[in-house]
N, C-alpha and C. Protein backbone atom coordinates (compact mmCIF):
# COMPACT_ATOMS: atom_id res chain seq x y z
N UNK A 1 12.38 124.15 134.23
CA UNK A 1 11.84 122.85 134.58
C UNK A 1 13.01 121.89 134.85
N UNK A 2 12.99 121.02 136.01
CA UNK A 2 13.94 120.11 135.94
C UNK A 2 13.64 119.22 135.53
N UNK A 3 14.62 118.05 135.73
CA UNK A 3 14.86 116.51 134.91
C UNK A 3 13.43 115.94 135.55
N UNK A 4 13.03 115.76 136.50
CA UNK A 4 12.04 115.22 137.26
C UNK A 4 10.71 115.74 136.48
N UNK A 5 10.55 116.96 136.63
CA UNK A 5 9.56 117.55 136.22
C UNK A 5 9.38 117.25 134.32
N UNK A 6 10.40 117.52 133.81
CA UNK A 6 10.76 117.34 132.53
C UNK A 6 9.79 115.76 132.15
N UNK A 7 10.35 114.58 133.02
CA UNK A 7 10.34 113.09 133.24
C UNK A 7 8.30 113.25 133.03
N UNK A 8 7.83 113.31 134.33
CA UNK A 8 6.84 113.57 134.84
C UNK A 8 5.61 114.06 133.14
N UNK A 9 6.39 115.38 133.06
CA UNK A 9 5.83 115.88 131.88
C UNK A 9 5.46 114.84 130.78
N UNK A 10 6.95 114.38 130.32
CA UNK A 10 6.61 113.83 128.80
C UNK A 10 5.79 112.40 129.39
N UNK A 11 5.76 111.68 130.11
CA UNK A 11 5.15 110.74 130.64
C UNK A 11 3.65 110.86 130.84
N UNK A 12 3.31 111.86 131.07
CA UNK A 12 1.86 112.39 131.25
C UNK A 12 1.42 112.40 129.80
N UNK A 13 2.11 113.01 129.30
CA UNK A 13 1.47 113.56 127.99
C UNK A 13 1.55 112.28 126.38
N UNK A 14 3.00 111.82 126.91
CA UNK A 14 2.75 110.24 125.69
C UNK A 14 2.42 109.14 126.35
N UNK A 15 1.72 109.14 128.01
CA UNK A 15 1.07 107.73 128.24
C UNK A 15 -0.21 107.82 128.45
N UNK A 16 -0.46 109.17 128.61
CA UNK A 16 -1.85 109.39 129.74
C UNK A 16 -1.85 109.06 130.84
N UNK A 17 -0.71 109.35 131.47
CA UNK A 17 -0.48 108.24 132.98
C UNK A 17 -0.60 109.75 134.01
N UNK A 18 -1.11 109.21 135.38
CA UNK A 18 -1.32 110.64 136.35
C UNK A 18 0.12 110.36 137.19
N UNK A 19 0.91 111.26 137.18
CA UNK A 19 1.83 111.40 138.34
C UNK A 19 1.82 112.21 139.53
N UNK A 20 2.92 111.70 140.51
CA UNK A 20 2.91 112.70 141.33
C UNK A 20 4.63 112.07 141.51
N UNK A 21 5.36 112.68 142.99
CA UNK A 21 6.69 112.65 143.06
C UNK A 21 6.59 112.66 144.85
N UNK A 22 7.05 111.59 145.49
CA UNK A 22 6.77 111.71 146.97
C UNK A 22 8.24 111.16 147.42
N UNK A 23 8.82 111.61 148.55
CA UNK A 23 9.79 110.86 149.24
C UNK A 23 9.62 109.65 149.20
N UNK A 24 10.68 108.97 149.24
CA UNK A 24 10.55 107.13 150.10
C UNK A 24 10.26 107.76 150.96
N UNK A 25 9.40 106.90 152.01
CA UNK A 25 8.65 106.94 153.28
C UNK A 25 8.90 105.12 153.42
N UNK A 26 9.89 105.28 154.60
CA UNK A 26 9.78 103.61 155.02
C UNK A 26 8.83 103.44 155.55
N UNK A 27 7.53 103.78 155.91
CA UNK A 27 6.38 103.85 156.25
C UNK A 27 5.44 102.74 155.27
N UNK A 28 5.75 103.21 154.14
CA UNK A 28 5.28 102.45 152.85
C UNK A 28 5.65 100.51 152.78
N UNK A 29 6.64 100.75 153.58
CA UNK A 29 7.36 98.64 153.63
C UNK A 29 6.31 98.49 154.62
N UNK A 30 5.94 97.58 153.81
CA UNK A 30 5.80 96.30 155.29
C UNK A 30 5.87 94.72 154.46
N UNK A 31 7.00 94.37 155.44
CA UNK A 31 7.63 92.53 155.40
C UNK A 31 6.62 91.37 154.92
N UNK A 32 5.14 91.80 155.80
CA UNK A 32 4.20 91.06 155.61
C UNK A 32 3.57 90.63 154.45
N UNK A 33 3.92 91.54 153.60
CA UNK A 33 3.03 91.56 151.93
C UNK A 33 3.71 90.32 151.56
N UNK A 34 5.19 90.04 151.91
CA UNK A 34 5.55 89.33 151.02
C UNK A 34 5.26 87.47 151.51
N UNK A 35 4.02 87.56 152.34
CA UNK A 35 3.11 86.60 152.89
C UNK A 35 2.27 85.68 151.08
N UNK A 36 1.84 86.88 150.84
CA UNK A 36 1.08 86.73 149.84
C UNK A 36 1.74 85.89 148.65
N UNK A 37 3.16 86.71 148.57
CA UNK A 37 3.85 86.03 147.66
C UNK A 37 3.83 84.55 147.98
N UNK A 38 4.84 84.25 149.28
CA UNK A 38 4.88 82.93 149.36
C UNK A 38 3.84 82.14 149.53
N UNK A 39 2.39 82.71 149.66
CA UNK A 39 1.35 81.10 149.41
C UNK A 39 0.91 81.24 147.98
N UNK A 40 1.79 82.26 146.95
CA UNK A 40 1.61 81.74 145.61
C UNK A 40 0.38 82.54 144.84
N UNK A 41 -0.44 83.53 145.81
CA UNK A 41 -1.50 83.73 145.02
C UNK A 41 -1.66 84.25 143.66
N UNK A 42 -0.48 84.55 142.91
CA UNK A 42 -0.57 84.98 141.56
C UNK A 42 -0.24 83.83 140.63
N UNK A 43 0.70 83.02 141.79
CA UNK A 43 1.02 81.74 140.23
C UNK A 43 2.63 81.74 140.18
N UNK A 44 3.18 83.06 140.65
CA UNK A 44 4.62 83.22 139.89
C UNK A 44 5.81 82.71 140.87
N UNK A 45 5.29 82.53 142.34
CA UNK A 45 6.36 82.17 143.23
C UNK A 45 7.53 81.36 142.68
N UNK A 46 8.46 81.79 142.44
CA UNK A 46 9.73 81.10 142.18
C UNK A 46 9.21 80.43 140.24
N UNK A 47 8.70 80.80 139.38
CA UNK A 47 8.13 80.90 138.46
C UNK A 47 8.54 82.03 137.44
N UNK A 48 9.16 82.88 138.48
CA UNK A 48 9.48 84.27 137.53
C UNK A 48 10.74 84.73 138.52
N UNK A 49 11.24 85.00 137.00
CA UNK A 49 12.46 85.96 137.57
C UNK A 49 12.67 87.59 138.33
N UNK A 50 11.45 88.04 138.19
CA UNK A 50 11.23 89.36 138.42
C UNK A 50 9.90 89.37 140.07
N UNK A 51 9.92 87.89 140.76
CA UNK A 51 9.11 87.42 141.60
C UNK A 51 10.08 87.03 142.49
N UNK A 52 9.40 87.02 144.09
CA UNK A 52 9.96 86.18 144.79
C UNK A 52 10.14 84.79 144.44
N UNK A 53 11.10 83.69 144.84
CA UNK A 53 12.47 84.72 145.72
C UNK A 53 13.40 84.69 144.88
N UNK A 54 13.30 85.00 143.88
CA UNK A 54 14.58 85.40 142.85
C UNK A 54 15.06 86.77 143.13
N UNK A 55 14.13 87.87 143.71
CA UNK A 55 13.97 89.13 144.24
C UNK A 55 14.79 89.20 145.15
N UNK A 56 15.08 88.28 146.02
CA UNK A 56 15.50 88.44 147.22
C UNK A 56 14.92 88.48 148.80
N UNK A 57 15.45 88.66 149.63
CA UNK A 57 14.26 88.08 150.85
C UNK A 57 14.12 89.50 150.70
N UNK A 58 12.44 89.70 151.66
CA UNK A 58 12.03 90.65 152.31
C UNK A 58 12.61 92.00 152.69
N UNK A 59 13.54 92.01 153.54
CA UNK A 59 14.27 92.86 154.11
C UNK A 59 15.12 92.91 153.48
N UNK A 60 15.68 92.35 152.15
CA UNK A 60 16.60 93.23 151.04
C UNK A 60 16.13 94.24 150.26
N UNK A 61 15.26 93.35 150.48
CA UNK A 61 14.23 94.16 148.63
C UNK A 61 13.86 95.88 150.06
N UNK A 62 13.49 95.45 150.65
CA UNK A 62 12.60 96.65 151.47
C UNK A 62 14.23 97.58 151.48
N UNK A 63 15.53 97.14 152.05
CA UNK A 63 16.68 97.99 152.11
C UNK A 63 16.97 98.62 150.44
N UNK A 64 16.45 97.76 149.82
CA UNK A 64 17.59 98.62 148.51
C UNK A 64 16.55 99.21 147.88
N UNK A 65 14.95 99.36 148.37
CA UNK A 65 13.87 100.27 147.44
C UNK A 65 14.30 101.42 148.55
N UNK A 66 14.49 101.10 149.50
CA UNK A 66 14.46 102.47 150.75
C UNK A 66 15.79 103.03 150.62
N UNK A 67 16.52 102.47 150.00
CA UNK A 67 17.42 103.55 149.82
C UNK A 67 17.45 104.72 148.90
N UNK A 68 16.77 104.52 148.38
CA UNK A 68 16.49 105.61 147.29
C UNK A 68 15.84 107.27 148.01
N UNK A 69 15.94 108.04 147.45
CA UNK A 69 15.28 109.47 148.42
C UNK A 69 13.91 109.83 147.44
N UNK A 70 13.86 109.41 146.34
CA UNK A 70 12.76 110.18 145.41
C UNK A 70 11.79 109.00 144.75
N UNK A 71 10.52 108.84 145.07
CA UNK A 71 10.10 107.98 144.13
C UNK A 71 8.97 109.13 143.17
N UNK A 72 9.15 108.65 141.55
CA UNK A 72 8.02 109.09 141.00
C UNK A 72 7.15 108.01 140.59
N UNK A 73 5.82 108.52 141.09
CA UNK A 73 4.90 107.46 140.83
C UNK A 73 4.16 107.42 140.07
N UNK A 74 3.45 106.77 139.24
CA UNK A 74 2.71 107.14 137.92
C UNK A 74 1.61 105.69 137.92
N UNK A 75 0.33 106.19 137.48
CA UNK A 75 -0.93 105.18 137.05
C UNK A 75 -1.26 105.37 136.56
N UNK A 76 -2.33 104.61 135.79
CA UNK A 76 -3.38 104.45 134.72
C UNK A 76 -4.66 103.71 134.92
N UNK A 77 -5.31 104.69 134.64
CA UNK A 77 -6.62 104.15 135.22
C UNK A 77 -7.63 103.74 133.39
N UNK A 78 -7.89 102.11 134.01
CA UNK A 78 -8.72 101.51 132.83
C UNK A 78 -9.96 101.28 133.07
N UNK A 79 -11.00 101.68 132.28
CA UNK A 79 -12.59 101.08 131.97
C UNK A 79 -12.53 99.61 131.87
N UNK A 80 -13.73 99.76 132.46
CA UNK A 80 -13.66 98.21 132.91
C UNK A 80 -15.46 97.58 132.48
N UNK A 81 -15.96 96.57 132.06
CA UNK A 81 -17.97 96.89 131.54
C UNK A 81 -18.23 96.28 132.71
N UNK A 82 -17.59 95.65 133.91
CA UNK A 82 -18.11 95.59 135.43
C UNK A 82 -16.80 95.70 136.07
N UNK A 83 -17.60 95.44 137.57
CA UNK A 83 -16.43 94.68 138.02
C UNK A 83 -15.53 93.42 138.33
N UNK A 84 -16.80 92.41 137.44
CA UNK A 84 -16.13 91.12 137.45
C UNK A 84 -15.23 90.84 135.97
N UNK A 85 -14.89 92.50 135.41
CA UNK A 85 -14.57 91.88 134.18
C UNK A 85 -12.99 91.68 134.25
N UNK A 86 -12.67 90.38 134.14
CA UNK A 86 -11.40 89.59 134.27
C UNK A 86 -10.65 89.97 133.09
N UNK A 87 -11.21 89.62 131.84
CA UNK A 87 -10.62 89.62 130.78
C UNK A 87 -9.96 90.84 130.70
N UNK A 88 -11.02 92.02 131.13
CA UNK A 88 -10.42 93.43 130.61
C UNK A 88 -9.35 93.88 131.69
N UNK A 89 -9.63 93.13 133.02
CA UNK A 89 -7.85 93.53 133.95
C UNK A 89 -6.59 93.16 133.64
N UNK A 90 -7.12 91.96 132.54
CA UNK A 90 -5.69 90.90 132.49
C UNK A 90 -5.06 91.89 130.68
N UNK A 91 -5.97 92.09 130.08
CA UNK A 91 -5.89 92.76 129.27
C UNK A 91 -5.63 94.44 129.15
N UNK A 92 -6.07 95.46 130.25
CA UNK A 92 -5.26 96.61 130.64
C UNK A 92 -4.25 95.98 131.63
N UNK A 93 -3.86 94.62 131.81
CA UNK A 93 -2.44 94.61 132.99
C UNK A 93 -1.37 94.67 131.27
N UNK A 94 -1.46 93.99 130.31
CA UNK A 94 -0.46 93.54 129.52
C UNK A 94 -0.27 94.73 128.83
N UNK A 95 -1.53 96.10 128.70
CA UNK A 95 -1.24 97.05 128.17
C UNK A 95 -0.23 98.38 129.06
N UNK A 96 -0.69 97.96 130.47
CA UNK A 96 0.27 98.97 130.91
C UNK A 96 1.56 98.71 131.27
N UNK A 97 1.85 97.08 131.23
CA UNK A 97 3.35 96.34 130.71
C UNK A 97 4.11 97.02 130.10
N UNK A 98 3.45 97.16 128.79
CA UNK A 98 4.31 97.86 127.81
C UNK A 98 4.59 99.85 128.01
N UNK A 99 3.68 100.17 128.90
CA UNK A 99 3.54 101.39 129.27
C UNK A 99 4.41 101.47 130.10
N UNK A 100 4.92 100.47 130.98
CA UNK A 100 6.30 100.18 132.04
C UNK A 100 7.34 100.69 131.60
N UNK A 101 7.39 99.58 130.27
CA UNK A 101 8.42 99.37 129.68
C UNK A 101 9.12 100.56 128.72
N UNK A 102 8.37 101.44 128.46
CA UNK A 102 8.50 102.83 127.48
C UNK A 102 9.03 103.32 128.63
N UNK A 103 8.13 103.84 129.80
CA UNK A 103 8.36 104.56 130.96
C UNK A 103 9.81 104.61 131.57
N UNK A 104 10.02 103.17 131.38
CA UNK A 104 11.77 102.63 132.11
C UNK A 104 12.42 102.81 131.71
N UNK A 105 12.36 102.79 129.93
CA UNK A 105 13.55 102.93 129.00
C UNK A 105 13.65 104.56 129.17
N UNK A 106 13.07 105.34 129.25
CA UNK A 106 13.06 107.11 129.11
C UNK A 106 13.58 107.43 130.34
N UNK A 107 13.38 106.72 131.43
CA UNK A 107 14.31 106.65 132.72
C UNK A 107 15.55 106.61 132.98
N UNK A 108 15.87 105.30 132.04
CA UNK A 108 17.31 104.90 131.73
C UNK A 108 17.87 106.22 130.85
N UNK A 109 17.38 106.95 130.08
CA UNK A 109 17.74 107.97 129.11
C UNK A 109 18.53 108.94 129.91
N UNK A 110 17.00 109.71 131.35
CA UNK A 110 17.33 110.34 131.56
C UNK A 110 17.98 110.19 132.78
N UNK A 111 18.12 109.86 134.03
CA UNK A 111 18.47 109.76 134.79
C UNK A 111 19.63 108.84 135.03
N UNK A 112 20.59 108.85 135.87
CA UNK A 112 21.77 108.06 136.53
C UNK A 112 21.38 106.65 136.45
N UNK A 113 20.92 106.24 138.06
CA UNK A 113 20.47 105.00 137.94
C UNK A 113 19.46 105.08 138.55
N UNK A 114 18.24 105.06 138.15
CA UNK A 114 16.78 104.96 138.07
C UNK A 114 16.38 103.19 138.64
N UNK A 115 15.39 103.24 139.79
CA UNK A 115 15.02 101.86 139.77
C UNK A 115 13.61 101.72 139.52
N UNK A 116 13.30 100.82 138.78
CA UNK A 116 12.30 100.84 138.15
C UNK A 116 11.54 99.78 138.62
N UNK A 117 10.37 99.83 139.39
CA UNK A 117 9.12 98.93 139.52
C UNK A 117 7.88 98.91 139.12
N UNK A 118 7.32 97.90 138.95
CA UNK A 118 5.84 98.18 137.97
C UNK A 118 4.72 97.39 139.13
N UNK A 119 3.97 96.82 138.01
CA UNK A 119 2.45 96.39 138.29
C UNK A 119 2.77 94.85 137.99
N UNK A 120 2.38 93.66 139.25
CA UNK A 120 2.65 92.41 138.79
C UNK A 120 3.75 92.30 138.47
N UNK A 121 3.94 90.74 137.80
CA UNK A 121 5.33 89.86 137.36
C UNK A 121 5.58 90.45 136.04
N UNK A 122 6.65 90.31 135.52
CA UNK A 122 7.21 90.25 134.20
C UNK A 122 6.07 89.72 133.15
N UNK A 123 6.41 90.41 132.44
CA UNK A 123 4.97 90.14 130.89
C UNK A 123 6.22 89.56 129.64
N UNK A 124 7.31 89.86 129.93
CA UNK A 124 8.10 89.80 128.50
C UNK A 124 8.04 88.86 127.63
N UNK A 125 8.47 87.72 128.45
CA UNK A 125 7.93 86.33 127.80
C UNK A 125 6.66 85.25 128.09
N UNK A 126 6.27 84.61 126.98
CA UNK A 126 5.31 83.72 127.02
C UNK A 126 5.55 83.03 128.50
N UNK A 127 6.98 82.39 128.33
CA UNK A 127 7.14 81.54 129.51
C UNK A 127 8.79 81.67 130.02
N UNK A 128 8.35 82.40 131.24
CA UNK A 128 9.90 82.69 132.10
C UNK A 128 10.75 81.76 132.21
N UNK A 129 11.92 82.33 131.79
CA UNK A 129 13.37 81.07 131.93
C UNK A 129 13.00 80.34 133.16
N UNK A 130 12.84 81.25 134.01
CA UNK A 130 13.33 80.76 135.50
C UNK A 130 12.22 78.95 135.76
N UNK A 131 11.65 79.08 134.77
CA UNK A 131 10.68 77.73 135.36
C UNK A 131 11.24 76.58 134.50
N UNK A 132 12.88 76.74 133.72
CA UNK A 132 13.11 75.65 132.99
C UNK A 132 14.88 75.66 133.70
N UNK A 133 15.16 77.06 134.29
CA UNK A 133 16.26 77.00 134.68
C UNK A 133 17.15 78.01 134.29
N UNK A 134 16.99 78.26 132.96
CA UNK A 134 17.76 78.94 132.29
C UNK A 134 18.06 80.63 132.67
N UNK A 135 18.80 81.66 131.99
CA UNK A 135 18.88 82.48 132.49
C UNK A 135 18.07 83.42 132.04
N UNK A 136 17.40 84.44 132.42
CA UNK A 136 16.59 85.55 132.05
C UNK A 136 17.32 86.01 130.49
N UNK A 137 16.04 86.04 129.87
CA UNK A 137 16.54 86.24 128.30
C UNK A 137 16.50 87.66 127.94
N UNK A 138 15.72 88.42 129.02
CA UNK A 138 15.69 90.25 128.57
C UNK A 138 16.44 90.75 130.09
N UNK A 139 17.38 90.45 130.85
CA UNK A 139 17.89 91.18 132.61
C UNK A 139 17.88 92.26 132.03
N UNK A 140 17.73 93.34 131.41
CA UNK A 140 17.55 94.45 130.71
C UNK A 140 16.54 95.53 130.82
N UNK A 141 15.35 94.57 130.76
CA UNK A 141 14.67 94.92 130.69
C UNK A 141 13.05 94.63 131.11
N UNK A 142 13.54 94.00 132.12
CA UNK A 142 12.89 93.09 133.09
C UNK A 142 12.15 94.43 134.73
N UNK A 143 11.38 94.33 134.83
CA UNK A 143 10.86 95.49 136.18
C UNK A 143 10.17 93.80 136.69
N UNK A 144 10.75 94.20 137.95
CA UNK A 144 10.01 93.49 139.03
C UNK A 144 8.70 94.42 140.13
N UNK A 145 7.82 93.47 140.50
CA UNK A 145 6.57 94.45 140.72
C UNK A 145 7.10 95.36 141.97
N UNK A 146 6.20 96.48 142.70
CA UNK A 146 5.99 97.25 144.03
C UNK A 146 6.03 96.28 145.12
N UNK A 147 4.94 95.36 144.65
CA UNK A 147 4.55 94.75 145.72
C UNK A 147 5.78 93.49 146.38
N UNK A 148 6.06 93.01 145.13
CA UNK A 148 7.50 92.02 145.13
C UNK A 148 8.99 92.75 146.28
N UNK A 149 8.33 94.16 146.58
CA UNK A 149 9.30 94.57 147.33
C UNK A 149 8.66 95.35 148.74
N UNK A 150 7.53 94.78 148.73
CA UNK A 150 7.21 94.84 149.94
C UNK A 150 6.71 96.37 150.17
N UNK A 151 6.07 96.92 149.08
CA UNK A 151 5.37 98.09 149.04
C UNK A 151 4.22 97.92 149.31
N UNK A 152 3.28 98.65 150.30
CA UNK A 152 1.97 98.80 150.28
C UNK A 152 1.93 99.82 149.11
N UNK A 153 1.33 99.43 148.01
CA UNK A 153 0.84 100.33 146.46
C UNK A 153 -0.24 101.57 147.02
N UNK A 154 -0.76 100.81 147.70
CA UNK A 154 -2.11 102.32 148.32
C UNK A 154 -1.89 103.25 149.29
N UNK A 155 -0.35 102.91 150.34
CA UNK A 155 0.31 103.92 151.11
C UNK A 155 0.82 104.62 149.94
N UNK A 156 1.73 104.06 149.38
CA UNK A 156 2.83 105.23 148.16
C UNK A 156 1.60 105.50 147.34
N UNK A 157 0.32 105.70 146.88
CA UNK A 157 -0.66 106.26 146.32
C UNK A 157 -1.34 107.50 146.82
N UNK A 158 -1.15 107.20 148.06
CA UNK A 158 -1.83 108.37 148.94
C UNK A 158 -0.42 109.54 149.32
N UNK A 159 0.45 108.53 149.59
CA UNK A 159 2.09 109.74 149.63
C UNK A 159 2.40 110.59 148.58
N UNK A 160 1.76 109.94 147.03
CA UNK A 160 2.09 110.67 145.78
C UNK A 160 0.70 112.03 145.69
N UNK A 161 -0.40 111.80 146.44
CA UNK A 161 -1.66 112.35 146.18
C UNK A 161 -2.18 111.89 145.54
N UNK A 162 -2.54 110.69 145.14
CA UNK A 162 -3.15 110.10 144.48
C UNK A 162 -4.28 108.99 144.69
N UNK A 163 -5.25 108.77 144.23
CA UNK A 163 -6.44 107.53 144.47
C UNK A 163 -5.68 106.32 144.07
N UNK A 164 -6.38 105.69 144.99
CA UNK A 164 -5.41 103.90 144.50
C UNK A 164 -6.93 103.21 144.23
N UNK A 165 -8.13 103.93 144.32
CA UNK A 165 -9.34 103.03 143.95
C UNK A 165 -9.61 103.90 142.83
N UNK A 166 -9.94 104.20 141.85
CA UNK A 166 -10.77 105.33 141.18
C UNK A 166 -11.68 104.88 140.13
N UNK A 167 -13.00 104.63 141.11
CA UNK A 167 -14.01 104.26 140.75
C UNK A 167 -14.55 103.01 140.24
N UNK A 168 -16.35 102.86 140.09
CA UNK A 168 -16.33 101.68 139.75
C UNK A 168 -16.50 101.44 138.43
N UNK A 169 -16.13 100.42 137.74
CA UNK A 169 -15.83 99.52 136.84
C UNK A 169 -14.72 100.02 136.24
N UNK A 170 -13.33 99.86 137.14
CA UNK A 170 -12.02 100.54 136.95
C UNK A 170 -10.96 99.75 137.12
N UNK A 171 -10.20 99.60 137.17
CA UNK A 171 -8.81 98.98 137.30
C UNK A 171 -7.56 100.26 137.15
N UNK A 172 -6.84 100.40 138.49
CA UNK A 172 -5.77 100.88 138.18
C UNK A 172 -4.29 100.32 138.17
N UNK A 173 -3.46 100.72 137.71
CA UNK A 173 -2.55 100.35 137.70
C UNK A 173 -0.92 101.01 137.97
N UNK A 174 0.06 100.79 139.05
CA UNK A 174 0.79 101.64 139.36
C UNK A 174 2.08 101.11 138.84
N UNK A 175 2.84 102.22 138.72
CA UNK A 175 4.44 102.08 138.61
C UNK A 175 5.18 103.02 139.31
N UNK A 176 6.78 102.93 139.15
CA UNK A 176 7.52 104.00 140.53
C UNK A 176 8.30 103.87 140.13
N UNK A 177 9.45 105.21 139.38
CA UNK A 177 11.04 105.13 139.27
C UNK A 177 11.38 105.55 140.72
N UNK A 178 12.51 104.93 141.66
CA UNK A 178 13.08 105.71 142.37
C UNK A 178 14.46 106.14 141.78
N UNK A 179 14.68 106.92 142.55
CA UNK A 179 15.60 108.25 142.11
C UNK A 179 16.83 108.16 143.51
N UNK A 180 17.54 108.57 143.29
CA UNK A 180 18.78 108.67 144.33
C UNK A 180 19.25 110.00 144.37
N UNK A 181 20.29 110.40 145.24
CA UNK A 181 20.38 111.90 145.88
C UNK A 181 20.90 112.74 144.70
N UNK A 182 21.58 112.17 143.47
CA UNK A 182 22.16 112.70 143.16
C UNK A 182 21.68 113.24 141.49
N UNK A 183 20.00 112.72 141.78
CA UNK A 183 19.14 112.87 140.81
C UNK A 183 18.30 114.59 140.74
């Protein structure tokens, strides 16, 4: 078994998370997502450190995720008692935060230099430096989202073999180490 597979394994088995392992496909960027960012629809525009544009413009973020050759991708799929249930998205988003955050650190273990993206903005703190000025209190341990880099989440879902809807009264949720050649 290799490191990948090894990765993949223990991740499956202490998160319950489904993987798969697909090339970068610059197919997966598109510039436009990061539309969304700038009219703010989450709240975090320039609010978070792990958000545009602390991220960087568009076509950085899209050059330095595409440089990578390997992404592994991993989700979790949550019960949900409809589909208007808010509470329980915002509540499986903060649980698979911490599912990020296990995921990234075992990354950092095993691999060189692993880049690590998740689901949404930063969860770490109550309230991000970046909205008082100050400097990020965890750069450590901080994942900035897929989408923050201009990933379509449901192209790299379908590249990994995977559902990006799965089913109703569901919520999923994605993450992605990329990997470099020498991984």
């Amino acid at each position: 078994m290799d490191k990948k597979e090894e990765f993949v394994s223990r991740i499956t088995e202490e998160y319950g998370v489904n993987c798969g392992i697909c090339d970068v496909d610059k197919k997966i960027f598109h510039s436009e997502l990061r539309g969304a960012c700038e009219v703010n629809t989450c709240g975090n525009f320039g609010k978070c450190y792990t958000c545009p544009p602390f991220t960087g413009e568009a076509e950085e973020c899209i050059e330095k995720a595409s440089s990578y050759k390997t992404v592994i991708v991993y989700q979790k799929i949550y019960p949900l008692e409809d589909s208007y249930d808010f509470y329980g998205m915002v509540e499986a988003g903060k649980e698979f935060y911490s599912v990020i955050q296990e995921v990234s650190a075992l990354a950092k273990e095993m691999f060189r230099s692993p880049f690590v993206l998740g689901a949404g903005g930063c969860r770490l703190c109550e309230s991000c430096a970046a909205k008082t000025g100050e400097p990020c209190r965890h750069p450590d341990k901080t994942v900035a989202s897929l989408e923050s880099y201009c990933i379509q989440v449901s192209e790299l879902a379908a590249l990994a073999g995977m559902k990006y809807i799965n089913g109703q009264n569901t919520v999923t949720y994605f993450g992605g180490i990329f990997l470099g050649e020498e991984e």
